[in-house]
Protein backbone atom coordinates (compact mmCIF):
# COMPACT_ATOMS: atom_id res chain seq x y z
CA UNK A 1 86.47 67.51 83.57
CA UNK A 2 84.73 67.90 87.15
CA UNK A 3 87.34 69.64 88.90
CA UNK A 4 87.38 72.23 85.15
CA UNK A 5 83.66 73.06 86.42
CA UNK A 6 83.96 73.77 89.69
CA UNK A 7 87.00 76.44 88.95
CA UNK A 8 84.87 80.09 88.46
CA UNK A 9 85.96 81.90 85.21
CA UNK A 10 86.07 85.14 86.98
CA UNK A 11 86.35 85.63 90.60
CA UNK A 12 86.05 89.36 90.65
CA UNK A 13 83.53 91.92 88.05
CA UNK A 14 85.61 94.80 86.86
CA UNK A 15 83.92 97.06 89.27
CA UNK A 16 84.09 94.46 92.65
CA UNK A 17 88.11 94.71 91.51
CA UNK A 18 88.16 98.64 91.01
CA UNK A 19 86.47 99.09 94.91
CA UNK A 20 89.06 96.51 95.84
CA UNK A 21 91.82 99.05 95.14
CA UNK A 22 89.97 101.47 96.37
CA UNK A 23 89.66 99.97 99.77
CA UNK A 24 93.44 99.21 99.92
CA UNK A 25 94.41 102.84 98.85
CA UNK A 26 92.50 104.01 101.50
CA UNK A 27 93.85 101.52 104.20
CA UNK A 28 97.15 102.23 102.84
CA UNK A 29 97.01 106.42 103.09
CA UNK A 30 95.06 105.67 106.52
CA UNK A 31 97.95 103.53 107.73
CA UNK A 32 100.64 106.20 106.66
CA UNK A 33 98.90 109.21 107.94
CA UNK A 34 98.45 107.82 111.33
CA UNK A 35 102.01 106.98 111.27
CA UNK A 36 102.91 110.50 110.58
CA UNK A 37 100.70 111.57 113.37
CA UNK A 38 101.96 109.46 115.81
CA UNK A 39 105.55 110.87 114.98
CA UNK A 40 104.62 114.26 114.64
CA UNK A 41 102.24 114.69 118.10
CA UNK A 42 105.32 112.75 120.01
CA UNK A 43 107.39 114.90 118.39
CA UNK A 44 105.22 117.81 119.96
CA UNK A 45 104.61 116.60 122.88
CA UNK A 46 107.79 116.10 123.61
CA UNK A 47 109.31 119.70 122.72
CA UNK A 48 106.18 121.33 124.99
CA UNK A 49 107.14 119.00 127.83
CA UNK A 50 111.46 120.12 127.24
CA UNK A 51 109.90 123.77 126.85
CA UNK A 52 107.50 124.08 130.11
CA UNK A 53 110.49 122.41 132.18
CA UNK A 54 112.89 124.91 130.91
CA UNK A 55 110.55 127.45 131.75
CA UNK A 56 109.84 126.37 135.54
CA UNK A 57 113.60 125.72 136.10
CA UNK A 58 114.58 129.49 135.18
CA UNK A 59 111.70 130.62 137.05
CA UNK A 60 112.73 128.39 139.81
CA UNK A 61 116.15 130.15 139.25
CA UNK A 62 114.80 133.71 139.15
CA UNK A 63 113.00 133.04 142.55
CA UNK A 64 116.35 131.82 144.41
CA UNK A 65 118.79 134.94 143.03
CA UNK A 66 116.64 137.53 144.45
């Protein structure tokens, strides 16, 4: 009967649970975006660098024919 007490009926209000799932929807479409991101600005990053180099080496070959 003593440990019955000491166990709270409800551990959450309707409203504490509501911003609970709130909070995790948000840390969830947070965590995804950023993992997008990450993939998307590498991706860029990437294809500038591979671009620019491509660039300087036909310069670079221009310079040499003539």
């Amino acid at each position: 009967m003593y440990l019955h007490s000491k166990i709270p009926e409800n551990m959450f209000e309707f409203s504490q649970y509501l911003g609970f799932l709130l909070f995790l929807t948000i840390l969830t479409i947070g965590f995804w975006l950023m993992f997008f991101l990450v993939g998307f600005v590498s991706y860029w990053v990437t294809g500038a660098s591979w671009e620019m180099f491509k660039e300087k080496r036909a310069k670079k070959r221009q310079e040499q024919s003539i």
